[in-house]
Protein backbone atom coordinates (compact mmCIF):
# COMPACT_ATOMS: atom_id res chain seq x y z
CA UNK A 1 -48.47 -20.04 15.09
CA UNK A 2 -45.14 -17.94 15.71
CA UNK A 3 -43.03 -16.51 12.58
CA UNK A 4 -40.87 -19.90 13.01
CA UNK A 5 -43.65 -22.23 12.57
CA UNK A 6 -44.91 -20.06 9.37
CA UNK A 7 -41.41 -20.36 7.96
CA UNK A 8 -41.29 -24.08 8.03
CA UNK A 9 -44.63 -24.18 6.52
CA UNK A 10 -43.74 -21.92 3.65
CA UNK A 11 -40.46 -23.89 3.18
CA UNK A 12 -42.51 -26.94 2.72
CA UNK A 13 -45.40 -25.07 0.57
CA UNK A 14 -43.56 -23.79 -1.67
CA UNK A 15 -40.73 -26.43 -1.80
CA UNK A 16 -37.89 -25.40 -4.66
CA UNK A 17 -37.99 -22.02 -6.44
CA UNK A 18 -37.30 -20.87 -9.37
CA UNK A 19 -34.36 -17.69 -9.78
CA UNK A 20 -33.04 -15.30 -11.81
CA UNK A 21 -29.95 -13.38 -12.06
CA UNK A 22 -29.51 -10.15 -13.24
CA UNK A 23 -25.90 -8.56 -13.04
CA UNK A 24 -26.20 -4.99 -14.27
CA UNK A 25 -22.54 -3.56 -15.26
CA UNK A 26 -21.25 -2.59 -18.56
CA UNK A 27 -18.15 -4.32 -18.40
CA UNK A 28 -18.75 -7.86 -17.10
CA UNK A 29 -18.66 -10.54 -19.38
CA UNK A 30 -19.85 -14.34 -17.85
CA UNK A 31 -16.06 -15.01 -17.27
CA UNK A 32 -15.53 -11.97 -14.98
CA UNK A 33 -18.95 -12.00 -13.41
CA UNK A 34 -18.07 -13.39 -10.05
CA UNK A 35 -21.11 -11.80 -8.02
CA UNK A 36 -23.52 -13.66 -10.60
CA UNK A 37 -21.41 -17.02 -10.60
CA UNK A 38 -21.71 -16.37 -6.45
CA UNK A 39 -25.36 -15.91 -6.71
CA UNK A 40 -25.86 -19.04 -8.37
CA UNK A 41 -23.50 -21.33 -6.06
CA UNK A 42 -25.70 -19.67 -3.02
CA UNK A 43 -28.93 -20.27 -4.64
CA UNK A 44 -28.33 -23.77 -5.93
CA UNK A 45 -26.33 -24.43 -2.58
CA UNK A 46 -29.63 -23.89 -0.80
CA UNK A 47 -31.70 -26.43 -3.20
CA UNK A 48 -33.18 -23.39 -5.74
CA UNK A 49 -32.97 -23.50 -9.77
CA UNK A 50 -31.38 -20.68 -11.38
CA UNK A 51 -33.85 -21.04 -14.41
CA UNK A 52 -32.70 -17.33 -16.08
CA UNK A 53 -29.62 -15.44 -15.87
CA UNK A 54 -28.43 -12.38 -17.96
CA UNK A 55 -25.80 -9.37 -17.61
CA UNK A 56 -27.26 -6.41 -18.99
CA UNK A 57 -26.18 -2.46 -19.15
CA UNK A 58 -26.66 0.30 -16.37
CA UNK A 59 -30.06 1.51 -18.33
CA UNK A 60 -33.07 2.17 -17.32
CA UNK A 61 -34.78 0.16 -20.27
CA UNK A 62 -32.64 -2.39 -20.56
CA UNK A 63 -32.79 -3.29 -16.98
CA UNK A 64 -36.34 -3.32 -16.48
CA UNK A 65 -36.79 -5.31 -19.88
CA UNK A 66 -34.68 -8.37 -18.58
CA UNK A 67 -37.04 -8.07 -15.26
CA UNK A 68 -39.95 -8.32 -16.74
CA UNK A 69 -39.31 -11.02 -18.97
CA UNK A 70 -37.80 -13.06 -16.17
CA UNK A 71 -41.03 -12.26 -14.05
CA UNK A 72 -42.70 -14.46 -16.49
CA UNK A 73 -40.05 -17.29 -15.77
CA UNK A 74 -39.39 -17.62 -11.88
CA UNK A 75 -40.19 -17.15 -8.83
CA UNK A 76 -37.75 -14.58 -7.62
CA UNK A 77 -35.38 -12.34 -9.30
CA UNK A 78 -32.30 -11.28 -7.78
CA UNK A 79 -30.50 -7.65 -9.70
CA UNK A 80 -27.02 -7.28 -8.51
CA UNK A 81 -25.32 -4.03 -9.57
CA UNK A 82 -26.21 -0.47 -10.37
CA UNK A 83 -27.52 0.52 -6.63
CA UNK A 84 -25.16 3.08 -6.13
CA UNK A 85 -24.81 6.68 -6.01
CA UNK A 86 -23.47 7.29 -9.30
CA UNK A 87 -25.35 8.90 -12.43
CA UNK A 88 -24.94 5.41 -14.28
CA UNK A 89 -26.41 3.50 -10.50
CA UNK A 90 -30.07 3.16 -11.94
CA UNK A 91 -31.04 -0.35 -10.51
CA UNK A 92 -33.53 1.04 -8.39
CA UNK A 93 -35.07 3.45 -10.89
CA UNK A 94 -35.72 0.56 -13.43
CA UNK A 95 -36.99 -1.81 -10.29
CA UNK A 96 -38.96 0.28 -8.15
CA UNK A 97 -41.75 1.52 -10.72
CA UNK A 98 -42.29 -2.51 -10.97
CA UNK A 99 -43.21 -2.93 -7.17
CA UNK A 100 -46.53 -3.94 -6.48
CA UNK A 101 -45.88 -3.79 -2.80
CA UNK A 102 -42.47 -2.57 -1.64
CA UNK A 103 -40.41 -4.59 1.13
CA UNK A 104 -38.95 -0.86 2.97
CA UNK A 105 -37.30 -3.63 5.88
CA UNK A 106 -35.16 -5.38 3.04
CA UNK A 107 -32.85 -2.07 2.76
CA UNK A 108 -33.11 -0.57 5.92
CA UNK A 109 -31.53 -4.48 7.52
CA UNK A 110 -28.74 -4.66 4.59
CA UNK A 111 -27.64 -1.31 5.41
CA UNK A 112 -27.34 -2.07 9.05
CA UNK A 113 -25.66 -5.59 8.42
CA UNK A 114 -23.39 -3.84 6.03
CA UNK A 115 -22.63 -0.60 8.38
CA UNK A 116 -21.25 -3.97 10.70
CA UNK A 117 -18.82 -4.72 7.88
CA UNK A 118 -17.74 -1.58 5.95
CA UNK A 119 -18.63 1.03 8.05
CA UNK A 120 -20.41 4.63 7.61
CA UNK A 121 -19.92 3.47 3.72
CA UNK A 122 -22.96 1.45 3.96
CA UNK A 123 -25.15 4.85 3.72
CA UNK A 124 -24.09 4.38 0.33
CA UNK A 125 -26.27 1.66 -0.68
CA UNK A 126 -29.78 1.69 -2.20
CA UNK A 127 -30.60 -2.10 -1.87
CA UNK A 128 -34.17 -2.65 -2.23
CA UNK A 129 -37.01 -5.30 -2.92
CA UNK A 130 -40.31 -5.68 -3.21
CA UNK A 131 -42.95 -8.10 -4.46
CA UNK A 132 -43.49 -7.29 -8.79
CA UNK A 133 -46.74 -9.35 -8.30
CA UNK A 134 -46.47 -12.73 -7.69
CA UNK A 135 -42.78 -12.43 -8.47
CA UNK A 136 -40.42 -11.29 -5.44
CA UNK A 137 -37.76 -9.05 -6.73
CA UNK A 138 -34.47 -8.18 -5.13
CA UNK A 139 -32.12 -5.71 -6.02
CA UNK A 140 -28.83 -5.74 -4.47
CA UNK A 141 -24.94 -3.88 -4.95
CA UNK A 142 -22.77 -5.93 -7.70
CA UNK A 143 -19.88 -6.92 -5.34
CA UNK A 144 -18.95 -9.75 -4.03
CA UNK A 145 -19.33 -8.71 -0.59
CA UNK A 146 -22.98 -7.36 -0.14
CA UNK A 147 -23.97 -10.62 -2.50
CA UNK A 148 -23.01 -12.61 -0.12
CA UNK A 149 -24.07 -10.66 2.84
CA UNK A 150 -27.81 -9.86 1.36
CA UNK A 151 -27.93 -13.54 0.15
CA UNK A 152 -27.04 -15.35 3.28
CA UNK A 153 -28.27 -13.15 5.52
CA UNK A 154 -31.52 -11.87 4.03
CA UNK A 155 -32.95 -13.48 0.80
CA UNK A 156 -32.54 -17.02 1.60
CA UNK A 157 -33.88 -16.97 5.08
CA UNK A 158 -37.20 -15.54 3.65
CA UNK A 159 -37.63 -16.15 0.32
CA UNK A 160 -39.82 -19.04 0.47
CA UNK A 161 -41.97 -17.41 3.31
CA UNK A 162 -42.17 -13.98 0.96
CA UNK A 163 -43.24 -16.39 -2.23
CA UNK A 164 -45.34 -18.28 -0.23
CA UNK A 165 -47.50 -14.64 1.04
CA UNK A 166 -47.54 -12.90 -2.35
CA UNK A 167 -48.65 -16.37 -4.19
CA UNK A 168 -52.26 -16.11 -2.16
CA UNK A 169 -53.06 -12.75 -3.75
């Protein structure tokens, strides 16, 4: 069976998913958070719930809290926010501890599908995901712009096959 054929069977194992959205920031409120709001038209838009959904601080702890306690809720956790270079950018320090099996392809594509669209900039990004046990986590930048791009182009096209693998553990 080729990786198309597993696809379609995952799609139909696994049927609807369960999501949740984290936006990490410390000045987004609900009304200004447009990458969340974006995330959840995408999700829905491809037939998922979006069963969770918080904005929470650029901490360590408080990122990592919401994560875990939306493990226990979903299937799949999308972070957006906090992946970049500066000293308050620590998405992937809270996330990556909570990887029971990292997904190293996840960044190394959005960087190279980014570097199409902004350019050398794209070095920039730490985008990352991994499976958090039966949970698949994904943690992507906050704007509007790599949501889309890591959404479209990488998340929903697998997700179902990823949930569908780290469910038979």
């Amino acid at each position: 069976m080729g990786v198309h054929d597993h696809k379609e069977a995952a799609a139909r194992e696994v049927g609807q998913l369960s999501a949740g959205i984290i936006t990490v920031s410390d000045t987004r409120t609900e009304e200004t958070d447009e990458s969340g709001r974006l995330l959840r038209e995408l999700l829905t838009g491809d037939g998922h719930r979006v069963d969770a959904y918080a904005i929470v601080p650029d901490e360590t702890e408080a990122i990592r809290l919401a994560v875990l306690r939306f493990a226990g809720e979903v299937d799949f956790i999308i972070v957006n926010g906090g992946t970049g270079m500066t000293p308050r950018d620590v998405t992937i320090e809270a996330c990556r501890p909570l990887f029971s099996k990292e997904l190293e392809g996840f960044g190394e594509l959005f960087r190279m599908l980014s570097y199409e669209e902004i350019g050398s900039a794209a070095v920039m990004s730490r985008a990352a995901a991994g499976a958090m046990g039966r949970v698949m986590l994904f943690c992507v930048p906050g704007s509007k712009g790599a949501v889309r791009l890591a959404t479209e182009r990488l998340i929903l096209p697998e997700v179902r096959h990823l949930v569908s693998h780290i469910r038979r553990s």
